[in-house]
Protein backbone atom coordinates (compact mmCIF):
# COMPACT_ATOMS: atom_id res chain seq x y z
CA UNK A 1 0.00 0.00 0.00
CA UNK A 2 1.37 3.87 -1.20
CA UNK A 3 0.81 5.92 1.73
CA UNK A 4 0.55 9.60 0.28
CA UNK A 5 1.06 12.74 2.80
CA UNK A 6 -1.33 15.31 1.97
CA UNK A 7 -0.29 18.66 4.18
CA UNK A 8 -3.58 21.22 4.49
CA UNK A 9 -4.22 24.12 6.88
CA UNK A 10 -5.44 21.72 9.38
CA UNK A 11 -2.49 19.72 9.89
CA UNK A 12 -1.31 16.26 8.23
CA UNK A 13 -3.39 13.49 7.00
CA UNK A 14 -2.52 10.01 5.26
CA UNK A 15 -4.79 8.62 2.33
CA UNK A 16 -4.77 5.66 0.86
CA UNK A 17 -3.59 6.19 -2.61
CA UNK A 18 -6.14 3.16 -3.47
CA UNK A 19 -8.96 4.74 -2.33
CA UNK A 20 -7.74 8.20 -3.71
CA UNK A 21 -8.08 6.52 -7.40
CA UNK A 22 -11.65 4.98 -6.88
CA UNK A 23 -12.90 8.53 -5.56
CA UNK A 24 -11.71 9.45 -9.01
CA UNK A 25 -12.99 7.27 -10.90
CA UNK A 26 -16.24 6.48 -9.02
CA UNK A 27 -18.32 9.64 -10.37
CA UNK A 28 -17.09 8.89 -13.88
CA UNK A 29 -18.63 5.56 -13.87
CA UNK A 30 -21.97 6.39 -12.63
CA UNK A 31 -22.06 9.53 -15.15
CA UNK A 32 -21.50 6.69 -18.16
CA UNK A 33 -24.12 4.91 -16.78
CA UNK A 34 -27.01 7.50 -16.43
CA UNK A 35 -25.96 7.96 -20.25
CA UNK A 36 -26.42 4.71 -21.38
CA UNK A 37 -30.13 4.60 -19.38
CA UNK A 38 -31.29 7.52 -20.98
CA UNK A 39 -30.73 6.47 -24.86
CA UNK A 40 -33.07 4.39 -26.04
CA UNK A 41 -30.78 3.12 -29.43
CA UNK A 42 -27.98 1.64 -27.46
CA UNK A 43 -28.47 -2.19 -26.99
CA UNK A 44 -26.70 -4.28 -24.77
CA UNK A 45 -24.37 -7.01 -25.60
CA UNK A 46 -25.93 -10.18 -26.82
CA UNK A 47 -29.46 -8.60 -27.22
CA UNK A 48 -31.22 -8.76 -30.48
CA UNK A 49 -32.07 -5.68 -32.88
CA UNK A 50 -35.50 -4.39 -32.56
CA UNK A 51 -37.69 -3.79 -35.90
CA UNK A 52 -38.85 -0.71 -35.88
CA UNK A 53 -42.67 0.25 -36.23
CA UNK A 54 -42.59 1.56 -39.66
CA UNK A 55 -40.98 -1.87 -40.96
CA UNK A 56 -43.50 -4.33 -42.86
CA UNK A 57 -44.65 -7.47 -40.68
CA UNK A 58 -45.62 -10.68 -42.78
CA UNK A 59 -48.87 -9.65 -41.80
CA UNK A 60 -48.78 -5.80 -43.40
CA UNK A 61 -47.47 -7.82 -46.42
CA UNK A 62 -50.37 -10.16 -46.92
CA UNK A 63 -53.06 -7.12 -46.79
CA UNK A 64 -54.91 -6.05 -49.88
CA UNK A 65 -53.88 -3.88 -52.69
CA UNK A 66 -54.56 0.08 -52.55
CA UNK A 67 -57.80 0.44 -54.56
CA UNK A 68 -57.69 1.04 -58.36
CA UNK A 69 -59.62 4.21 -58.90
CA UNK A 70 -59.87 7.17 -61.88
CA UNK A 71 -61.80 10.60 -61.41
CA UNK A 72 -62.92 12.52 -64.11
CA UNK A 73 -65.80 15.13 -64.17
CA UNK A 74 -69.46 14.19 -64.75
CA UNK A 75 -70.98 14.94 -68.25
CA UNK A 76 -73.86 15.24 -70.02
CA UNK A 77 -74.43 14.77 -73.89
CA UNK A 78 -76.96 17.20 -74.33
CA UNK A 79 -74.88 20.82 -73.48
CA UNK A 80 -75.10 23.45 -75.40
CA UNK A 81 -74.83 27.32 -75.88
CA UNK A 82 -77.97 28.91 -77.97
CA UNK A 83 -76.58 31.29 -80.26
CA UNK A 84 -78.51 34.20 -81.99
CA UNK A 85 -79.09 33.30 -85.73
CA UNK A 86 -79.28 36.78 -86.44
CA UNK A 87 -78.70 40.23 -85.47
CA UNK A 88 -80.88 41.72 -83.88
CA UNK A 89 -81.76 43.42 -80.65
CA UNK A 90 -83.74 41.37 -77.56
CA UNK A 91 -86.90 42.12 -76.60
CA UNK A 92 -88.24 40.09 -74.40
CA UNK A 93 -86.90 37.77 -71.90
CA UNK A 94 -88.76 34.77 -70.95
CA UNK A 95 -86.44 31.79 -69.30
CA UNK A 96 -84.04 32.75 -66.55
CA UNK A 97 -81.17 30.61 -65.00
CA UNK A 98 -82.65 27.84 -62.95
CA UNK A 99 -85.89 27.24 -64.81
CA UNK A 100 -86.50 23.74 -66.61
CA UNK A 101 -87.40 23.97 -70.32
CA UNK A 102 -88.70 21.50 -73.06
CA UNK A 103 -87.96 21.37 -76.52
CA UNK A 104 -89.23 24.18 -78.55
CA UNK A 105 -89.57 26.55 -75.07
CA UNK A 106 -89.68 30.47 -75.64
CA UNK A 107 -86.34 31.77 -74.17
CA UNK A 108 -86.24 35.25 -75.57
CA UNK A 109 -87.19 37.26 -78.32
CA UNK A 110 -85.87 39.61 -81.13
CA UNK A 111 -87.27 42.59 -82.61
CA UNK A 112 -89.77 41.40 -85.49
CA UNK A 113 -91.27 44.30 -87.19
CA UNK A 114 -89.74 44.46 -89.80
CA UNK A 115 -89.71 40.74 -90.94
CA UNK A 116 -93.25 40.72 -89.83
CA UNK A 117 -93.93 43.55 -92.56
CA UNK A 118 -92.10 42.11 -95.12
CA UNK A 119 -93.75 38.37 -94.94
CA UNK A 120 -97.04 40.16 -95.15
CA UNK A 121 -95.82 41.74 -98.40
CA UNK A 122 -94.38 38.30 -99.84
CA UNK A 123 -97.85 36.75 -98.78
CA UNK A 124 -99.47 39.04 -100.65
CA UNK A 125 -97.42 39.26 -103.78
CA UNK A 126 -98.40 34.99 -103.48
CA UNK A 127 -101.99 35.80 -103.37
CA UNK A 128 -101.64 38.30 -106.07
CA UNK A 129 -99.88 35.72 -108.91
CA UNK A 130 -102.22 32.51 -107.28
CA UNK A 131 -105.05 34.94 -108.98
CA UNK A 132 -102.89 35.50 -112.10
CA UNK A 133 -102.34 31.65 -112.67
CA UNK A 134 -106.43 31.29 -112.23
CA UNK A 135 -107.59 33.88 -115.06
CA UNK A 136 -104.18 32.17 -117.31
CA UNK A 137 -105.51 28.65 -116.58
CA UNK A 138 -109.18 30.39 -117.33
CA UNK A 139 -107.68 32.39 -120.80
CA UNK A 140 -106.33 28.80 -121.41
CA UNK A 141 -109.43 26.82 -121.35
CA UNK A 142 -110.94 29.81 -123.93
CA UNK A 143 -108.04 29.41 -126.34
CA UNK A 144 -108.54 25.83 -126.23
CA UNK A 145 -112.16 26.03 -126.92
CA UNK A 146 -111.19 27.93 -129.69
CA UNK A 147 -108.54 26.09 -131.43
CA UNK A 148 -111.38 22.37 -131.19
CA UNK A 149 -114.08 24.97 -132.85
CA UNK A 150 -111.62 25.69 -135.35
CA UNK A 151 -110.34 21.94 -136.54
CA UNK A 152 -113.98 21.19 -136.68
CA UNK A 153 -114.69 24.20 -139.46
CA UNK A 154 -111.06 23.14 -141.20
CA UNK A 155 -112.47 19.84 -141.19
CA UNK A 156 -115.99 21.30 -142.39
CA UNK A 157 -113.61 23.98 -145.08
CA UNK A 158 -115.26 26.65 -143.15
CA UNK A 159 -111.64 28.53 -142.42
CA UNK A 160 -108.25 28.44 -144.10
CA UNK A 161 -105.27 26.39 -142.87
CA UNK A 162 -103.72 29.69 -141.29
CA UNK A 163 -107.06 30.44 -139.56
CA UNK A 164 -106.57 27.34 -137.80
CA UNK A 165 -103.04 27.68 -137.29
CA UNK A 166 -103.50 31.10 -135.43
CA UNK A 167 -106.29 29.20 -133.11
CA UNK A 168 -103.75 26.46 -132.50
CA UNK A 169 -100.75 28.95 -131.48
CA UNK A 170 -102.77 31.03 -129.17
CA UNK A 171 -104.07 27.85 -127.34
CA UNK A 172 -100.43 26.66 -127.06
CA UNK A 173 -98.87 30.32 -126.24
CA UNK A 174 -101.56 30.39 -123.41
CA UNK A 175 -99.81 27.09 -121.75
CA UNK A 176 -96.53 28.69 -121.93
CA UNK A 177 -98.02 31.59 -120.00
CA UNK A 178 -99.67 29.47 -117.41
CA UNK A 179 -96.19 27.46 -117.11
CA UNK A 180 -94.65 31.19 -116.49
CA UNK A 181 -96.69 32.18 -113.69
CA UNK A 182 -96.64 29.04 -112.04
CA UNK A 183 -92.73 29.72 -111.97
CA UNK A 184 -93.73 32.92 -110.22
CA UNK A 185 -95.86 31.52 -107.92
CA UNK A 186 -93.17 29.26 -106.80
CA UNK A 187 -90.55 31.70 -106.76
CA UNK A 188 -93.01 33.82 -104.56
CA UNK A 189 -93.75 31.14 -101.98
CA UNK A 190 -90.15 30.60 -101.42
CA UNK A 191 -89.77 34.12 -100.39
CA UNK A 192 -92.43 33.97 -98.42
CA UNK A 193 -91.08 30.52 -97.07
CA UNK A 194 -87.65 32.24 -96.70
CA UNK A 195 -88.91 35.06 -94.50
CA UNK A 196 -91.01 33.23 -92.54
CA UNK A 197 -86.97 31.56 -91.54
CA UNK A 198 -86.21 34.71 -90.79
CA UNK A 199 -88.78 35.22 -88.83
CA UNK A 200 -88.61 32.09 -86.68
CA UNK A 201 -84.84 33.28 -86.32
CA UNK A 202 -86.25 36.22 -83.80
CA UNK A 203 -87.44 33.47 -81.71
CA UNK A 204 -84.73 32.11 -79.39
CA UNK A 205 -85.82 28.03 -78.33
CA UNK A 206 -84.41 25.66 -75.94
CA UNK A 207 -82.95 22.80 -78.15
CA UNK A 208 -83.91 19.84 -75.91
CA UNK A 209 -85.70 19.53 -72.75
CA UNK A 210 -82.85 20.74 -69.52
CA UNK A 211 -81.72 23.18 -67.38
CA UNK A 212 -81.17 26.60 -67.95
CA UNK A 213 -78.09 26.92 -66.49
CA UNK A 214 -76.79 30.71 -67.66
CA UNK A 215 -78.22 33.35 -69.42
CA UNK A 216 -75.49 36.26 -71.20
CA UNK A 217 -78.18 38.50 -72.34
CA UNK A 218 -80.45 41.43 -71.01
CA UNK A 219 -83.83 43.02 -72.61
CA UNK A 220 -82.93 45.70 -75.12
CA UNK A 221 -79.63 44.46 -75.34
CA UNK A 222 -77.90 44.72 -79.77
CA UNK A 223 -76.63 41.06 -79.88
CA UNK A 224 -74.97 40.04 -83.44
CA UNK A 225 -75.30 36.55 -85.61
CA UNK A 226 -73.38 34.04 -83.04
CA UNK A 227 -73.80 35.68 -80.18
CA UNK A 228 -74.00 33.75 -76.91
CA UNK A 229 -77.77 33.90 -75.41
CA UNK A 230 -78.10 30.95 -73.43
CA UNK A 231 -76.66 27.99 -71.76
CA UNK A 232 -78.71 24.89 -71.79
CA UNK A 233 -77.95 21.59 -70.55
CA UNK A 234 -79.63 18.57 -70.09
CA UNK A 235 -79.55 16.97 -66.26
CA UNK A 236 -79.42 13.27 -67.44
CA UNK A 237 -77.65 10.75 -68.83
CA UNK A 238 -74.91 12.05 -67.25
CA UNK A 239 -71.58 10.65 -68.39
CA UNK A 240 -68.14 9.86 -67.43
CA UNK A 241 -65.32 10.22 -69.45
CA UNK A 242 -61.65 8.87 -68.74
CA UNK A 243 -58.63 7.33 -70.39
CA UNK A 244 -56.75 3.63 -69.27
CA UNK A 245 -53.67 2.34 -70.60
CA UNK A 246 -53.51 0.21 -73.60
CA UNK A 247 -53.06 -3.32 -71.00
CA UNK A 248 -57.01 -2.96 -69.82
CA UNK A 249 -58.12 -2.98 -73.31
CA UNK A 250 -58.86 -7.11 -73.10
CA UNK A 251 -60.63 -6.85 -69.71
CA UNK A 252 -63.02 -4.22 -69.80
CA UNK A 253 -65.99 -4.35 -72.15
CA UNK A 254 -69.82 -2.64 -72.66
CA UNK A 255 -72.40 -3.65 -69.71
CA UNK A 256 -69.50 -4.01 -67.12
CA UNK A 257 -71.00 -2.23 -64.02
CA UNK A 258 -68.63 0.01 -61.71
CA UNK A 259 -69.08 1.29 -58.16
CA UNK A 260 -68.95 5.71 -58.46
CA UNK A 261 -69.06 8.04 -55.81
CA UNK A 262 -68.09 11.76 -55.53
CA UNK A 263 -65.92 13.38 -52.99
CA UNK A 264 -68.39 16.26 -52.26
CA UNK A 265 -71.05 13.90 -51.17
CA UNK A 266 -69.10 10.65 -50.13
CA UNK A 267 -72.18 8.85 -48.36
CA UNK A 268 -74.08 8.17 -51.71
CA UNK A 269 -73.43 5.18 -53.44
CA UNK A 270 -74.08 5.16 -57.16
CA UNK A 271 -73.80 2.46 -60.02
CA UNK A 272 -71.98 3.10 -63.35
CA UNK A 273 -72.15 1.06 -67.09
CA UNK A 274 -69.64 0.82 -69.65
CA UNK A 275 -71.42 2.24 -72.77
CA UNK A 276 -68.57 3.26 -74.86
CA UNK A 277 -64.83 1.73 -75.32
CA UNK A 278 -62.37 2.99 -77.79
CA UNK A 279 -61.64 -0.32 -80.00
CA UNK A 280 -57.71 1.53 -81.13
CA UNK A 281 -55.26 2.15 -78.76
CA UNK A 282 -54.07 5.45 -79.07
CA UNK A 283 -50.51 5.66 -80.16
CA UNK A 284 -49.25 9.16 -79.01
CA UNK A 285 -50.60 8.02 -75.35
CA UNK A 286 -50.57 4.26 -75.26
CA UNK A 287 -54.65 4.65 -73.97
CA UNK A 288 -57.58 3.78 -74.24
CA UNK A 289 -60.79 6.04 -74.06
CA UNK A 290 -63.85 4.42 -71.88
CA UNK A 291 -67.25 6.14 -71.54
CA UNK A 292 -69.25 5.26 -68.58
CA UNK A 293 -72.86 6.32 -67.70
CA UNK A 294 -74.94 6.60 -64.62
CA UNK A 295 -77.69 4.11 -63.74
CA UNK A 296 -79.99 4.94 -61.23
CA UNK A 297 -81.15 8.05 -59.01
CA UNK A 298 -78.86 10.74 -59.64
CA UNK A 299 -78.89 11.60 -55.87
CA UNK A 300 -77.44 14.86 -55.51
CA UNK A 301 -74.97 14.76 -58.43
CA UNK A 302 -75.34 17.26 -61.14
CA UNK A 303 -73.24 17.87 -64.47
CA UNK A 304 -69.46 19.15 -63.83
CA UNK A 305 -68.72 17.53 -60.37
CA UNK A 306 -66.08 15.21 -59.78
CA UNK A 307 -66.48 11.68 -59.66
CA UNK A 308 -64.37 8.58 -58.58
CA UNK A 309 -64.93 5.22 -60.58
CA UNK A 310 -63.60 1.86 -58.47
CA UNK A 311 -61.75 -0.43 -61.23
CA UNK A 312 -60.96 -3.26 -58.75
CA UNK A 313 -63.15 -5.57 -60.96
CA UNK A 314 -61.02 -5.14 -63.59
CA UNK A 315 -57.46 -6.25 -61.91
């Protein structure tokens, strides 16, 4: 044993140098210690790795595929904005945005007067040469009468040959005369016909039976030929419209019905049918185009939302 003499202000004292040393080294041992409790990576000797909770398990491994699914927006066929057909300026108003419609429906009007007079001037220009064609026809049946009359006196050498030729060109210039006005009277109607066209044209219709779903007009508004009056679209079929690659073209076909929702109202459950599938791939994309369409209540869906089509059936 080292005996070490320590001299302090209080006198001598001996120490063991042995126990000087573990003093010493004591306080380092217990701070390693508290270090190796508090960090959860370190592992012991002879323990075995942990896996970590974001690792796979057999069991993660055996769970089912994510879902195959495509969105696209919802459709209709029947969309469409009603153009003016003529210039014109708007009159009336009579459909707003909102309102259902039929075929054939009023939606607005142009101003008419002046087509209006006109067609009553082409109607009766058409009366006017229907009367004409009458007293020809009439004139007709008199130089026919004649030109009979007058074979029977040639026959009876009552009248020379040019007597009877003068009855026979009158009854035949008469025809010609007839055939003119009736050329008239054709010509005349198809004014007529045309203007009553233009006429119609004043008179803005819904299409097809739907939904007025904008209107870009106001009353006394100038609107031009092409002009944007209306948007009408129809509220059913509606339609879905997406693209798949070129591999699915073997397993999906027309009839095959698809689970659809829609993310804004994710409780209703709706049923969708293959009508349409492209029968060419195309190149530029290696896809193929699929049309589906909605069977069923429509629920709350309307044209333009989003919907989600499930293609599990078709892995």
């Amino acid at each position: 044993m080292v005996v070490v003499r320590m001299v302090g202000a209080g006198g001598e004292e001996t120490v063991s140098k042995h126990w000087l040393a573990v003093a010493l080294i004591a306080p380092l041992v217990v701070s390693l210690a508290g270090c190796q409790g508090n960090n959860p990576g370190t592992v012991s000797a002879g323990s075995s790795t942990p896996i970590p909770a974001s690792m796979p398990t057999p069991a993660d491994s055996a769970a089912k595929p994510d879902p195959l699914l495509v969105s696209a927006p919802l459709v209709v066929e029947h969309e469409v904005d009603v153009a003016a057909q003529r210039d014109g300026i708007v009159t009336r108003i009579l459909a707003e945005p909102g309102e259902r419609v039929k075929a054939g429906d009023l939606l607005a009007e142009l101003d008419d007067r002046q087509l209006s007079s006109d067609l009553e001037a082409a109607r009766a220009k058409t009366r006017s040469i229907e009367a004409d064609l009458k007293n020809w026809e009439a004139e007709a049946k008199v130089m026919q009468s004649d030109y009979e009359r007058a074979k029977k006196m040639w026959d009876a050498d009552i009248i020379t040959k040019e007597q009877l030729e003068h009855a026979q060109f009158k009854a035949e210039s008469e025809q010609w005369d007839i055939q003119r006005v009736r050329e008239l009277l054709t010509n005349s109607r198809q004014e007529e016909h045309s203007l009553e066209l233009e006429l119609e044209k004043t008179r803005i219709r819904a299409p097809f039976a739907g939904l007025v779903a904008r209107r870009y007009v106001r009353a006394g508004q100038q609107v031009a030929k092409n002009d944007r009056l209306f948007w009408v679209t129809a509220e059913a079929p509606l339609l879905l419209r997406f693209t798949l690659p070129e591999k699915f073209l073997g397993h999906i076909r027309k009839g095959l019905q698809l689970p659809l929702t829609s993310p804004d109202f994710p409780e209703e459950k709706h049923i969708a049918e293959v009508v349409a599938v492209s029968p060419v791939v195309d190149p530029a994309s290696g896809t193929i185009e699929v049309g589906v369409e909605l069977i069923g209540p429509l629920g709350q869906l309307r044209p333009g939302m989003t919907a989600i089509v499930r293609l599990d059936a078709l892995r």
